[in-house]
PDB file of N, CA and C in Angstrom:
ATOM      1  N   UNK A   1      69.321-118.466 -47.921  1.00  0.00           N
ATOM      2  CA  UNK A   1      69.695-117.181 -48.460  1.00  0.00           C
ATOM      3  C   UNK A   1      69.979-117.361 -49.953  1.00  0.00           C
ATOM      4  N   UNK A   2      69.557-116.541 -50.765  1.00  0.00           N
ATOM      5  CA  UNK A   2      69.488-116.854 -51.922  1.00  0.00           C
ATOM      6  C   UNK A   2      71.082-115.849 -52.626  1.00  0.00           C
ATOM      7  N   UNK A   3      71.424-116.420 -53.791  1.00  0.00           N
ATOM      8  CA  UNK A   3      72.506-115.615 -54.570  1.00  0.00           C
ATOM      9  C   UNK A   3      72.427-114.294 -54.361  1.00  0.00           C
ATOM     10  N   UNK A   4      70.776-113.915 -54.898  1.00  0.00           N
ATOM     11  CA  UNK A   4      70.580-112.216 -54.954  1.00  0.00           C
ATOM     12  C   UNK A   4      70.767-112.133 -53.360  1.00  0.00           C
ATOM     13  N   UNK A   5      70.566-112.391 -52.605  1.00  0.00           N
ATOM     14  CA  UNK A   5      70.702-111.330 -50.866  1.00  0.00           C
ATOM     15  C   UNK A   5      72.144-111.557 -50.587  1.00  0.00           C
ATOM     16  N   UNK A   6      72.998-112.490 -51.260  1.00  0.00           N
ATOM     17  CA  UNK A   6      74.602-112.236 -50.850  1.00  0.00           C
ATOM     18  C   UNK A   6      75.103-111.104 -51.684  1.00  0.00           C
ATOM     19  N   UNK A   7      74.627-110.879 -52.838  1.00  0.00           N
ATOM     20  CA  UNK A   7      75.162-109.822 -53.586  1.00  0.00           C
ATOM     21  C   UNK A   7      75.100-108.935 -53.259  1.00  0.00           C
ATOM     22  N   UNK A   8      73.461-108.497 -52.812  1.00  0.00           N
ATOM     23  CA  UNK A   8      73.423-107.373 -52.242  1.00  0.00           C
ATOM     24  C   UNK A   8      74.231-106.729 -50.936  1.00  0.00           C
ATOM     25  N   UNK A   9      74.132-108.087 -49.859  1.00  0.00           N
ATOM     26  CA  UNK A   9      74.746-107.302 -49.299  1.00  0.00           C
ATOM     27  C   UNK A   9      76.280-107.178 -49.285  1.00  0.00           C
ATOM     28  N   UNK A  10      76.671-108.088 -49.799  1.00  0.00           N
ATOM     29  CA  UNK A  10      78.428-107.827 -50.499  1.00  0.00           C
ATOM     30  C   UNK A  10      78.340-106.005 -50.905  1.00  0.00           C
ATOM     31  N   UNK A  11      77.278-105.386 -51.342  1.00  0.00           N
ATOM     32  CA  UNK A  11      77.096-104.333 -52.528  1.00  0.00           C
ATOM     33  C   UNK A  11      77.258-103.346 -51.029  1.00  0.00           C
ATOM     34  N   UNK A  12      76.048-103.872 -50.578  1.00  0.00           N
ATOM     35  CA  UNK A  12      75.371-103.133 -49.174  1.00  0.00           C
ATOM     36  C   UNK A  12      76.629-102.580 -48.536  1.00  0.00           C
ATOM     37  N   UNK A  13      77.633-103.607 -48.441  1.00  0.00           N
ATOM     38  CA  UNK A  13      79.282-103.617 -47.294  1.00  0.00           C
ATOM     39  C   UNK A  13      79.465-103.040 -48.267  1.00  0.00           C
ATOM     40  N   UNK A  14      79.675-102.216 -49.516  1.00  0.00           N
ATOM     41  CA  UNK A  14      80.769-102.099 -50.254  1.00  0.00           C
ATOM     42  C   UNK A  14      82.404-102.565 -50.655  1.00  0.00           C
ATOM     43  N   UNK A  15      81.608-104.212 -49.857  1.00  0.00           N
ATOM     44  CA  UNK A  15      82.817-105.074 -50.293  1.00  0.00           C
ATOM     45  C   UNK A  15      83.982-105.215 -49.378  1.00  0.00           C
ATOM     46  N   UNK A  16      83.298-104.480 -48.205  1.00  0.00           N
ATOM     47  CA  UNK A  16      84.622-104.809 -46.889  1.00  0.00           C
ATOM     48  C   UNK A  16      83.635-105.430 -45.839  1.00  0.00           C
ATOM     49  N   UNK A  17      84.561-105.950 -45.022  1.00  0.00           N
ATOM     50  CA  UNK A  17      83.939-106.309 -43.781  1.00  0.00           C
ATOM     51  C   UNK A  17      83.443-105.275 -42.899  1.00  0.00           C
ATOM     52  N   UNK A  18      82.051-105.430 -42.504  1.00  0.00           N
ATOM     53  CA  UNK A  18      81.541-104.488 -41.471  1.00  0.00           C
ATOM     54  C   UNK A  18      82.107-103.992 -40.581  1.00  0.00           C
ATOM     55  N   UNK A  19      82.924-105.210 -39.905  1.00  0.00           N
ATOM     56  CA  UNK A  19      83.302-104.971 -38.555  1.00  0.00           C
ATOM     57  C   UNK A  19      84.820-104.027 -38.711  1.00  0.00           C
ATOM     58  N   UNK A  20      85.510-104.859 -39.522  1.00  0.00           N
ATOM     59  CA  UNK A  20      86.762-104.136 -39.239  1.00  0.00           C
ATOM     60  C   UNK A  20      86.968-103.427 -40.727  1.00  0.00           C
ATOM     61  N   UNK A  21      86.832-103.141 -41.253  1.00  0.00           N
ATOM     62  CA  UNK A  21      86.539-102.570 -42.763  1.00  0.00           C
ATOM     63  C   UNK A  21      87.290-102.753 -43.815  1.00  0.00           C
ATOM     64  N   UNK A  22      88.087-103.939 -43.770  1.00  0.00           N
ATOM     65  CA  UNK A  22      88.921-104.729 -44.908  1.00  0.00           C
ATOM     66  C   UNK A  22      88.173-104.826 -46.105  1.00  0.00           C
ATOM     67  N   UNK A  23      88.906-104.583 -47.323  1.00  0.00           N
ATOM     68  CA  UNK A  23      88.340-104.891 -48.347  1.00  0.00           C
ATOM     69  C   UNK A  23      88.497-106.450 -48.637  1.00  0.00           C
ATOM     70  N   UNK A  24      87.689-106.856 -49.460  1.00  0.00           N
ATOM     71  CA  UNK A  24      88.065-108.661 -49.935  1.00  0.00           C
ATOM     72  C   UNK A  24      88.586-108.667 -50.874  1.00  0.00           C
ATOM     73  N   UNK A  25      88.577-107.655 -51.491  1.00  0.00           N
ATOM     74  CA  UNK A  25      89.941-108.155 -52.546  1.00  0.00           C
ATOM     75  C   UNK A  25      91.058-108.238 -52.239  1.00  0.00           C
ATOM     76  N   UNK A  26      91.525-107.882 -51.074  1.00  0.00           N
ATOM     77  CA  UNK A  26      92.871-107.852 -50.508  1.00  0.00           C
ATOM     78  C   UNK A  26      92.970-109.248 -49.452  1.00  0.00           C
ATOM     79  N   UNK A  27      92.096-109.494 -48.917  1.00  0.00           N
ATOM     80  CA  UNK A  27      92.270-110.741 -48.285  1.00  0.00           C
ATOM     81  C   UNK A  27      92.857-112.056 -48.737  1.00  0.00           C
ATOM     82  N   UNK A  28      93.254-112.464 -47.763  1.00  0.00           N
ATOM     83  CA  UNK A  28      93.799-113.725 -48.181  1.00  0.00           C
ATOM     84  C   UNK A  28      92.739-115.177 -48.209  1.00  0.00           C
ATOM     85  N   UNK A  29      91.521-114.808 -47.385  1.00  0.00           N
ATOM     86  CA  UNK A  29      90.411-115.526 -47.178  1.00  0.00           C
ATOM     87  C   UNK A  29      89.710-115.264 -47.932  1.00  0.00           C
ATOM     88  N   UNK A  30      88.229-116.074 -47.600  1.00  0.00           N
ATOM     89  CA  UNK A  30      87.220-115.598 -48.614  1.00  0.00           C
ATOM     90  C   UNK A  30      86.335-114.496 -47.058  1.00  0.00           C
ATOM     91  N   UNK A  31      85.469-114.435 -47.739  1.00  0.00           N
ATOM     92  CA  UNK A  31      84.573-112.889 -46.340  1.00  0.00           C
ATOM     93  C   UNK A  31      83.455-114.222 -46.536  1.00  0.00           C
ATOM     94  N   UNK A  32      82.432-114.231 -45.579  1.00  0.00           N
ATOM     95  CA  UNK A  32      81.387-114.569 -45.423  1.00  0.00           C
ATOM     96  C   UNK A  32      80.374-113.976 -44.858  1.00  0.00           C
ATOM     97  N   UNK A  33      79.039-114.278 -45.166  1.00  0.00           N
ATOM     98  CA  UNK A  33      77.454-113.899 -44.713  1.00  0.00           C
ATOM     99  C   UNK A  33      77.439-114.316 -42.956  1.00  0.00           C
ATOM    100  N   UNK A  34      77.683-113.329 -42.143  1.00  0.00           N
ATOM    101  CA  UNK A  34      77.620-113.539 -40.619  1.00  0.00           C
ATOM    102  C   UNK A  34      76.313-113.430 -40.169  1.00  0.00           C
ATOM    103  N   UNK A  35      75.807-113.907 -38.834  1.00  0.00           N
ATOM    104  CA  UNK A  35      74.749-113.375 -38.270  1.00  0.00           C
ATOM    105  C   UNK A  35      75.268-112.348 -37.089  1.00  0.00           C
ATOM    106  N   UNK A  36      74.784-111.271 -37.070  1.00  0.00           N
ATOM    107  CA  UNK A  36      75.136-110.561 -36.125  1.00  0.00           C
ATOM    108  C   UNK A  36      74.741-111.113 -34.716  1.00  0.00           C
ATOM    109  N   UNK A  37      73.268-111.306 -34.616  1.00  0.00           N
ATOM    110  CA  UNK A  37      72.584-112.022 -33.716  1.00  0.00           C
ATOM    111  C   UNK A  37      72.058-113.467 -34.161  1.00  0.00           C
ATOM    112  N   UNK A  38      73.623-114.745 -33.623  1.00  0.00           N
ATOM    113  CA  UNK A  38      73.254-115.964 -34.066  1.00  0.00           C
ATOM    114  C   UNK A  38      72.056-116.764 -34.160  1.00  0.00           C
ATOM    115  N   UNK A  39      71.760-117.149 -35.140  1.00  0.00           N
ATOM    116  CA  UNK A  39      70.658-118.213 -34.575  1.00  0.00           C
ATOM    117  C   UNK A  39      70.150-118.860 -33.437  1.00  0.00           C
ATOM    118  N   UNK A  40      71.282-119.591 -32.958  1.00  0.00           N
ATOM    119  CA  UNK A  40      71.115-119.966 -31.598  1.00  0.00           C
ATOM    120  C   UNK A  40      71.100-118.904 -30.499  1.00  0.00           C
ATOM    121  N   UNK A  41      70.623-117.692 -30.706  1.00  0.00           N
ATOM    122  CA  UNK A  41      70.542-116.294 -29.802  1.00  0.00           C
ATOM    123  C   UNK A  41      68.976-115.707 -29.997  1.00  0.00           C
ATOM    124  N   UNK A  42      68.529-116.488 -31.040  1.00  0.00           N
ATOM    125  CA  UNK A  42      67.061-115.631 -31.757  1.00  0.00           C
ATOM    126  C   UNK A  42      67.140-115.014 -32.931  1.00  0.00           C
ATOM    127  N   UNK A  43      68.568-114.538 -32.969  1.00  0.00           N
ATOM    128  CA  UNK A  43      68.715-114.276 -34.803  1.00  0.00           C
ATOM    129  C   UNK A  43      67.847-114.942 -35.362  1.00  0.00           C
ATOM    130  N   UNK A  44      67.905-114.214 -36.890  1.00  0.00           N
ATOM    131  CA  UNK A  44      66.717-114.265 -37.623  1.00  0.00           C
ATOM    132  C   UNK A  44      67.706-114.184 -39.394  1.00  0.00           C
ATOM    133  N   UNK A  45      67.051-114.768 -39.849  1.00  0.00           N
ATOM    134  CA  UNK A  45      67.925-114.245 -41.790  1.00  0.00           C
ATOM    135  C   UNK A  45      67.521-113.238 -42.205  1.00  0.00           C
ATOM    136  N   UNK A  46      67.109-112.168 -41.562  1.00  0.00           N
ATOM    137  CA  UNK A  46      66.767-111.278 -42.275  1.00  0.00           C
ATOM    138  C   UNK A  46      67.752-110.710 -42.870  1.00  0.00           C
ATOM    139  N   UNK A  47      68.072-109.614 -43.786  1.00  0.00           N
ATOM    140  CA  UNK A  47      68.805-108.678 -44.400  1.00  0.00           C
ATOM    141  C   UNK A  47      69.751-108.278 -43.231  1.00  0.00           C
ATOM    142  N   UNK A  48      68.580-107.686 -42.113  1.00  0.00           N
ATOM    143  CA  UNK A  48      69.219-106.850 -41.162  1.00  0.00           C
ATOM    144  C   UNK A  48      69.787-107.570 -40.266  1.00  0.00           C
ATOM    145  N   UNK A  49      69.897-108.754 -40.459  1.00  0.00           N
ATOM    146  CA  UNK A  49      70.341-109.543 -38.950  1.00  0.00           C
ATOM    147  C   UNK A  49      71.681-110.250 -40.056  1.00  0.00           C
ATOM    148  N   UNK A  50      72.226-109.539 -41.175  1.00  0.00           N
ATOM    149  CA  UNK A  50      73.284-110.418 -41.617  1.00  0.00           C
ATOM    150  C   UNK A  50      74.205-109.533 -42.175  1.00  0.00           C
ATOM    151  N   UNK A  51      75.894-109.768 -41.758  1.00  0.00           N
ATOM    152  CA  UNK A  51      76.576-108.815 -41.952  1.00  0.00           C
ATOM    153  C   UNK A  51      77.804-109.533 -43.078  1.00  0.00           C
ATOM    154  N   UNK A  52      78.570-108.937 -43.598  1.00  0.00           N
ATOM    155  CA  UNK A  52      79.343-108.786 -44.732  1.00  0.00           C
ATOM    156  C   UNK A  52      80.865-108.797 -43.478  1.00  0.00           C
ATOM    157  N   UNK A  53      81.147-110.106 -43.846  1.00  0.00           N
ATOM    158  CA  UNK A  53      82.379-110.283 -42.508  1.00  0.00           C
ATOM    159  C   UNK A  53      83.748-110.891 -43.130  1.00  0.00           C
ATOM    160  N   UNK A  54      85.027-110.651 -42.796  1.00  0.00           N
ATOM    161  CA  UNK A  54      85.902-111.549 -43.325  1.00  0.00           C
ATOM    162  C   UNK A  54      86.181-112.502 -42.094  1.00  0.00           C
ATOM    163  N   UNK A  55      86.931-113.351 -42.134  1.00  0.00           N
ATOM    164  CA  UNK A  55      86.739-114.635 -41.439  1.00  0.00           C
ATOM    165  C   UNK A  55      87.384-114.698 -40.129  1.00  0.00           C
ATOM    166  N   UNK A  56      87.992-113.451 -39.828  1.00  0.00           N
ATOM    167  CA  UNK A  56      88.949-112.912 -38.586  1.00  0.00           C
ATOM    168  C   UNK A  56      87.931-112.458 -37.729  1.00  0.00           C
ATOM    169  N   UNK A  57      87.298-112.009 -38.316  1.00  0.00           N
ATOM    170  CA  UNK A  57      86.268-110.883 -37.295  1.00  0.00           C
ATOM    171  C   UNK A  57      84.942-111.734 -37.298  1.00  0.00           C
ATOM    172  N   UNK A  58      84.960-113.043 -38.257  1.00  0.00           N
ATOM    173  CA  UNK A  58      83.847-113.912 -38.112  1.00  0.00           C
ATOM    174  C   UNK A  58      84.053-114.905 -36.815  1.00  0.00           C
ATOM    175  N   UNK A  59      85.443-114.961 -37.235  1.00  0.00           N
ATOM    176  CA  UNK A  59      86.240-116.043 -36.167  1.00  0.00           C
ATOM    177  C   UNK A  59      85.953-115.186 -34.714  1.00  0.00           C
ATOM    178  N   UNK A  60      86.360-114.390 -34.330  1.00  0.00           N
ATOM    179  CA  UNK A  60      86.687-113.400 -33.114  1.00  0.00           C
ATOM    180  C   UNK A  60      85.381-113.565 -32.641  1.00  0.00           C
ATOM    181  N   UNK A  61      84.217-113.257 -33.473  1.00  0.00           N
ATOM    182  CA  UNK A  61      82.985-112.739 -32.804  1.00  0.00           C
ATOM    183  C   UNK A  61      82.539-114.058 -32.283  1.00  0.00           C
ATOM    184  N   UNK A  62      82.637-115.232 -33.129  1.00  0.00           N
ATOM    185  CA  UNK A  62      81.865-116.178 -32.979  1.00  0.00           C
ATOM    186  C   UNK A  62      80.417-116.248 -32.825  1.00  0.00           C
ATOM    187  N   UNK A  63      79.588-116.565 -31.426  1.00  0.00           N
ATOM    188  CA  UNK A  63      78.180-116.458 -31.148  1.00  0.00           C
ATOM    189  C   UNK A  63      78.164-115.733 -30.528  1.00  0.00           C
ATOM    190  N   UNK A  64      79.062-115.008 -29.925  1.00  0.00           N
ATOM    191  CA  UNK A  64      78.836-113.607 -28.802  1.00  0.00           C
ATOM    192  C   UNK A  64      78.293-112.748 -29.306  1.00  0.00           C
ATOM    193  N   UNK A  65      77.158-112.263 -28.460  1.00  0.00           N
ATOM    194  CA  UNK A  65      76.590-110.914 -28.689  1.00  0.00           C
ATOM    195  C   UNK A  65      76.941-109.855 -27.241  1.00  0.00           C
ATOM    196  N   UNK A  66      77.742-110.186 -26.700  1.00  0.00           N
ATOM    197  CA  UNK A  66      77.537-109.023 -25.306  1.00  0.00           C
ATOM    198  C   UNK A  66      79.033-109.454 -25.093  1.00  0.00           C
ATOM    199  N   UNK A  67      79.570-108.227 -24.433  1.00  0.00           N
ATOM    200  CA  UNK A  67      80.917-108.689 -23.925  1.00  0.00           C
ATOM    201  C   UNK A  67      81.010-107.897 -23.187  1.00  0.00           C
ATOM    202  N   UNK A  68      82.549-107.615 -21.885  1.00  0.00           N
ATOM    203  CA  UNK A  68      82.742-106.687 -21.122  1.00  0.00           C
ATOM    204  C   UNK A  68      83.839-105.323 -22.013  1.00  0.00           C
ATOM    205  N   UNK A  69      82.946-104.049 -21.886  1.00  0.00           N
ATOM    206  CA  UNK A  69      83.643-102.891 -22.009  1.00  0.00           C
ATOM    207  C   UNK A  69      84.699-102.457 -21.451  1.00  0.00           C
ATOM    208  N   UNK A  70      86.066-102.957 -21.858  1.00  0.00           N
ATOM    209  CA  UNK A  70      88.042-102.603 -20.959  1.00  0.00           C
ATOM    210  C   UNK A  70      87.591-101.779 -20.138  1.00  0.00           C
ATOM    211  N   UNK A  71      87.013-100.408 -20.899  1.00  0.00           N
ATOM    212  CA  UNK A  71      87.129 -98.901 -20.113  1.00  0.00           C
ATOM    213  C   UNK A  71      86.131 -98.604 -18.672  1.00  0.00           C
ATOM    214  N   UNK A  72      85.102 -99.323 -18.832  1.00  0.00           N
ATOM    215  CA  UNK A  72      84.410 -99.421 -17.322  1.00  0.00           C
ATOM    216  C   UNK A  72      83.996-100.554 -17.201  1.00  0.00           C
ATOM    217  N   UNK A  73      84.280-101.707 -17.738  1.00  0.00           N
ATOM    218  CA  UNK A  73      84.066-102.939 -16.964  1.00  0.00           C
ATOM    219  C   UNK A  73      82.901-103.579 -16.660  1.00  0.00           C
ATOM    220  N   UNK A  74      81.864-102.789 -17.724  1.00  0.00           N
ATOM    221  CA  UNK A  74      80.179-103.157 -17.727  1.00  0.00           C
ATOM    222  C   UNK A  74      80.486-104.309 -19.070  1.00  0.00           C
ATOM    223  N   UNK A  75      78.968-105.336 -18.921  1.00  0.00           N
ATOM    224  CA  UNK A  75      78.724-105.756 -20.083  1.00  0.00           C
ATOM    225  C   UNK A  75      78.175-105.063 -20.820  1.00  0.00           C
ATOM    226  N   UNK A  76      78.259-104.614 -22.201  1.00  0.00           N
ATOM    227  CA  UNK A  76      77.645-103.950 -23.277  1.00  0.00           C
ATOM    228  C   UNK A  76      77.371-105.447 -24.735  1.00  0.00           C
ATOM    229  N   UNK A  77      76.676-104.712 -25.814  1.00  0.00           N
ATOM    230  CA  UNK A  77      76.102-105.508 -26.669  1.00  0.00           C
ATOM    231  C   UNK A  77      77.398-105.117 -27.328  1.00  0.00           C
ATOM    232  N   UNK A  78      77.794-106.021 -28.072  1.00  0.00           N
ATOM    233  CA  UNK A  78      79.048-106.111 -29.226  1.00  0.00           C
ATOM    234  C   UNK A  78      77.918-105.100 -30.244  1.00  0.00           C
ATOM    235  N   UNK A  79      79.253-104.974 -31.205  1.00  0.00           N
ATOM    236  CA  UNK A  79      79.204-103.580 -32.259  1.00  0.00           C
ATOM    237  C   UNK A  79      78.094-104.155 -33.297  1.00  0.00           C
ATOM    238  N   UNK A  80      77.248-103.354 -33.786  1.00  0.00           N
ATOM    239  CA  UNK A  80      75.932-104.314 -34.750  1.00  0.00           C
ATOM    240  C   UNK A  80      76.445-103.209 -35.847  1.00  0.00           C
ATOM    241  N   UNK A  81      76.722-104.178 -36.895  1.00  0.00           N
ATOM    242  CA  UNK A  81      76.930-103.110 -38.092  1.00  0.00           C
ATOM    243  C   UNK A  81      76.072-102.288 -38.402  1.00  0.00           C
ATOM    244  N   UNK A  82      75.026-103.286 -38.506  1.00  0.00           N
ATOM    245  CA  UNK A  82      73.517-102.470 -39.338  1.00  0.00           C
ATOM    246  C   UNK A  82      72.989-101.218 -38.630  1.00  0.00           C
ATOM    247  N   UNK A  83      73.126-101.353 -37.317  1.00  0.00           N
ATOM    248  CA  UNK A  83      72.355-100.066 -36.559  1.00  0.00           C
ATOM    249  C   UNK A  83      73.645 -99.019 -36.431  1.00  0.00           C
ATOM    250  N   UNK A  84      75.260 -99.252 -36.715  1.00  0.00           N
ATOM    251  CA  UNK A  84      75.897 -98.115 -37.143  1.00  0.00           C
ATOM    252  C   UNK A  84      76.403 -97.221 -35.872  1.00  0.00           C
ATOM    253  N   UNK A  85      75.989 -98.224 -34.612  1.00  0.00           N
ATOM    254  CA  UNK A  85      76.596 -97.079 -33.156  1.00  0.00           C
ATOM    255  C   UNK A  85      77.512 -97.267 -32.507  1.00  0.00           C
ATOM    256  N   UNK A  86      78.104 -95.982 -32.963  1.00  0.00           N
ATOM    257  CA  UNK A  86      79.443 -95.632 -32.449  1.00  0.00           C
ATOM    258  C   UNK A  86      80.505 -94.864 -32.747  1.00  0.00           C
ATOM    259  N   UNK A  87      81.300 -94.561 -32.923  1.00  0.00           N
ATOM    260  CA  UNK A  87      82.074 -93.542 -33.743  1.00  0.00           C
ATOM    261  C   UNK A  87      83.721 -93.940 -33.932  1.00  0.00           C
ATOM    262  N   UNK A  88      84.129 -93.785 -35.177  1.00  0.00           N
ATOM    263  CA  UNK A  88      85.820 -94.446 -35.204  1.00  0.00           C
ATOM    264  C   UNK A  88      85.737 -93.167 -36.214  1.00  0.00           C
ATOM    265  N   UNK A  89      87.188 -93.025 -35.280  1.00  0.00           N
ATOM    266  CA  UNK A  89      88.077 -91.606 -35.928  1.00  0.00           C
ATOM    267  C   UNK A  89      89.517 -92.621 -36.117  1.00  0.00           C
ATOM    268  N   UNK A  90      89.853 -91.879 -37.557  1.00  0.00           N
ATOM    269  CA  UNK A  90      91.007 -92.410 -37.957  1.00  0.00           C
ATOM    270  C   UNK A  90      92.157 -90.909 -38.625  1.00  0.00           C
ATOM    271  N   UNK A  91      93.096 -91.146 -37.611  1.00  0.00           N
ATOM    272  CA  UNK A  91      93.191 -89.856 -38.113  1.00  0.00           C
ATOM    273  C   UNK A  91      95.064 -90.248 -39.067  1.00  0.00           C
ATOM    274  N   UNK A  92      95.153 -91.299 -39.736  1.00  0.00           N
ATOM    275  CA  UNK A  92      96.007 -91.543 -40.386  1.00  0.00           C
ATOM    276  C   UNK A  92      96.904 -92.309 -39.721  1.00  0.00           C
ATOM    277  N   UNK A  93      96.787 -92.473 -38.729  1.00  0.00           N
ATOM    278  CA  UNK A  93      98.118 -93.251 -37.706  1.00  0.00           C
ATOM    279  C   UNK A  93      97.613 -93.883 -37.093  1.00  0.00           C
ATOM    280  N   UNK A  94      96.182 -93.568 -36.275  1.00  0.00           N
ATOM    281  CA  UNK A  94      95.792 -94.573 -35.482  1.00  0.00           C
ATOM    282  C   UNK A  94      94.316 -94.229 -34.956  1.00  0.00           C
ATOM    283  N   UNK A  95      93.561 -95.946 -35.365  1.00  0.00           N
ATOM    284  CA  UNK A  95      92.231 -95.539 -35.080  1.00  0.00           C
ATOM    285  C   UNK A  95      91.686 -95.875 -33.424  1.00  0.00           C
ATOM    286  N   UNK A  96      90.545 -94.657 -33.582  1.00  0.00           N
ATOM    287  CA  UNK A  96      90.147 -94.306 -32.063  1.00  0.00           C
ATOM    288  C   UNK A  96      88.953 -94.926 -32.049  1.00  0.00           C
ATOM    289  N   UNK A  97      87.993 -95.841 -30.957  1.00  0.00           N
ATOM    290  CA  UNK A  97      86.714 -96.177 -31.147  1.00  0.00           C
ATOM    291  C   UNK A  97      86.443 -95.399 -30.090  1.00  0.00           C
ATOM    292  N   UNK A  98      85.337 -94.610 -30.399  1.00  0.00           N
ATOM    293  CA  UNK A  98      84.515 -93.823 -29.353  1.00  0.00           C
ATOM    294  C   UNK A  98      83.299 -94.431 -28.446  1.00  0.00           C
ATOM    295  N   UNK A  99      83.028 -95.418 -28.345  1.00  0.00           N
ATOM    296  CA  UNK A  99      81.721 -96.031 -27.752  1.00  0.00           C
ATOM    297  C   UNK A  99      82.092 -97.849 -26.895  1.00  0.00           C
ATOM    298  N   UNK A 100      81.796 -97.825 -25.998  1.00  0.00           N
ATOM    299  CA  UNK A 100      81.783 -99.258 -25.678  1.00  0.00           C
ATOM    300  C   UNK A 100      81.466-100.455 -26.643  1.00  0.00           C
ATOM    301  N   UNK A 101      80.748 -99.954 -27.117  1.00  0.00           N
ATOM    302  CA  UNK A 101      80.843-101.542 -29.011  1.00  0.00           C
ATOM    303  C   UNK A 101      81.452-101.678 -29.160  1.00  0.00           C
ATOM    304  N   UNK A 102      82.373-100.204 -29.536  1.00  0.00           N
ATOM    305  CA  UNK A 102      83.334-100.356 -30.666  1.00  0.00           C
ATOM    306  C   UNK A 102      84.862-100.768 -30.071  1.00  0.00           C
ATOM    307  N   UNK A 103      84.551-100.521 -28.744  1.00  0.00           N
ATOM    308  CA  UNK A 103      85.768-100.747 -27.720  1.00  0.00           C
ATOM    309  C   UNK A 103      86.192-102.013 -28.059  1.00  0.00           C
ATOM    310  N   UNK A 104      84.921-102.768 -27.217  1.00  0.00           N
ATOM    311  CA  UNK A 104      85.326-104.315 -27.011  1.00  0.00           C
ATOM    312  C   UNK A 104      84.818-105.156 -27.928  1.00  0.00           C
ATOM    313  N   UNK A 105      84.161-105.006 -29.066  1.00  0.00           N
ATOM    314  CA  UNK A 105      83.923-105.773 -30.432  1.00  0.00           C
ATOM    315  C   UNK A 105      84.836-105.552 -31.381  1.00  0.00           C
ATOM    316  N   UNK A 106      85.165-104.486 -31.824  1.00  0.00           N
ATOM    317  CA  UNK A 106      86.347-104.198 -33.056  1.00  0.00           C
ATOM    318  C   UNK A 106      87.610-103.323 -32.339  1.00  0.00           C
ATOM    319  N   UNK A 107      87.799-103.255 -31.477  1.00  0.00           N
ATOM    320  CA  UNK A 107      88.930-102.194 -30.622  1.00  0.00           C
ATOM    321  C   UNK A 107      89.786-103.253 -31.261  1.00  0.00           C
ATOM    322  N   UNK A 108      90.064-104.101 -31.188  1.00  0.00           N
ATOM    323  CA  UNK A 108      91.489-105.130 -31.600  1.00  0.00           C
ATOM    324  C   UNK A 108      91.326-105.809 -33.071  1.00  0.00           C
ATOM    325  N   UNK A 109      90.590-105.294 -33.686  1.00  0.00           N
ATOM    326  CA  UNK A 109      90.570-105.654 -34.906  1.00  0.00           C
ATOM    327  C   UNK A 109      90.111-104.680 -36.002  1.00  0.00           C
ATOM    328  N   UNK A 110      90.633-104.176 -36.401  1.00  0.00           N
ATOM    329  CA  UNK A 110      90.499-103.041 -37.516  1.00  0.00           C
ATOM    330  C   UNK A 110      91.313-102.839 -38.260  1.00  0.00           C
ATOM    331  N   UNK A 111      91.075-103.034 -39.948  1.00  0.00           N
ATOM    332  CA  UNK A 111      91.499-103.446 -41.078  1.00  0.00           C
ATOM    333  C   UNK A 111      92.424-104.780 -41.063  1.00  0.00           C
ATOM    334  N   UNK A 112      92.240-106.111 -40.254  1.00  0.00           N
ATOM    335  CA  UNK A 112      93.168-107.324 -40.184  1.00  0.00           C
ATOM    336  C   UNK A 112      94.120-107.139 -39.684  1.00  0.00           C
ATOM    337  N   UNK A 113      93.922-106.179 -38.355  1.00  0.00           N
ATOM    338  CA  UNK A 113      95.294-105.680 -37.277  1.00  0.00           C
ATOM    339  C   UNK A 113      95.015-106.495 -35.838  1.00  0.00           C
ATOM    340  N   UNK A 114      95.507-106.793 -35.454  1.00  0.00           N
ATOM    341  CA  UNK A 114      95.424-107.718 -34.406  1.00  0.00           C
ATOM    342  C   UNK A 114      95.353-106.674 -33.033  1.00  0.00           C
ATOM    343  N   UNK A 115      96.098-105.878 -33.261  1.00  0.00           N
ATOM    344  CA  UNK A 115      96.592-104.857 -32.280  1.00  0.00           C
ATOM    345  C   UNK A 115      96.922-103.992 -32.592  1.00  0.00           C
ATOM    346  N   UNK A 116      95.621-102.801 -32.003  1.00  0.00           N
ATOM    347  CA  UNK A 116      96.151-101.440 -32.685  1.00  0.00           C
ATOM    348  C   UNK A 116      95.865-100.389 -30.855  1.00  0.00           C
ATOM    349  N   UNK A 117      95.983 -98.900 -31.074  1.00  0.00           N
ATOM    350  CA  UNK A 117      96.187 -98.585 -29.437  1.00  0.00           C
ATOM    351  C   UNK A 117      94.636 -97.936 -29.780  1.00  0.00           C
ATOM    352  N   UNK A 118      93.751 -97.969 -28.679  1.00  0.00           N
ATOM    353  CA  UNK A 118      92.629 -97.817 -28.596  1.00  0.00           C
ATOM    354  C   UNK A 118      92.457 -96.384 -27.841  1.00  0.00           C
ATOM    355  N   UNK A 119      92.041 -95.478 -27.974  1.00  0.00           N
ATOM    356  CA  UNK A 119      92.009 -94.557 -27.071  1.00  0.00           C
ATOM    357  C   UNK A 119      90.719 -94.311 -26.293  1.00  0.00           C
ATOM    358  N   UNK A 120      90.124 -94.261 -25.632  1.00  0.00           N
ATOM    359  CA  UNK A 120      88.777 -93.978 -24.693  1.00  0.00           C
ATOM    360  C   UNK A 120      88.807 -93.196 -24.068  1.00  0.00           C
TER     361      UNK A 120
END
């Protein structure tokens, strides 16, 4: 990956993490270039297969791409930044994830919160 494709997509994130939407200037870490879909999964370097992550939500995800959904107990695909599905309402007090992604991929992590109340 070259300088120019980290910039961009640093630019691309507007400088927060995909997943949970921290800015990096506020971090205490540095953010790093994730694969959404690891290498060792078939990931690929493309643009689209690489997300703008801080190191909590790099850490959390690890190589998982699928996990079980709390609210019905199916496996679903963890939250893919790039394709954008799902819906989080924040209505000043407390954010809501509307979709099984967003449940069990970022439901416990949003803005460097460990624990926030999820509604479904």
């Amino acid at each position: 990956m070259t300088k120019k494709d980290k910039v961009f997509i640093r630019q691309r994130a507007s400088a927060c993490c995909e997943y949970c939407l921290s800015q990096d200037q506020y971090s205490s870490s540095s953010f790093s270039i994730e694969h959404i879909i690891p290498l060792a999964k078939t990931g690929t370097n493309n643009l689209g297969n690489l997300a703008y992550s801080c190191q909590g939500c790099n850490n959390y995800k690890g190589i998982a791409t699928d996990a079980i959904d709390p609210a019905t107990g199916l496996i679903v695909h963890l939250y893919n930044p790039e394709q954008k599905v799902g819906q989080i309402i924040f209505n000043g007090l407390m954010i809501y994830a509307i979709s099984p992604e967003l449940r069990q991929s970022g439901g416990q992590r949003f803005n460097g919160c460990d624990l926030i109340e999820i509604m479904w």
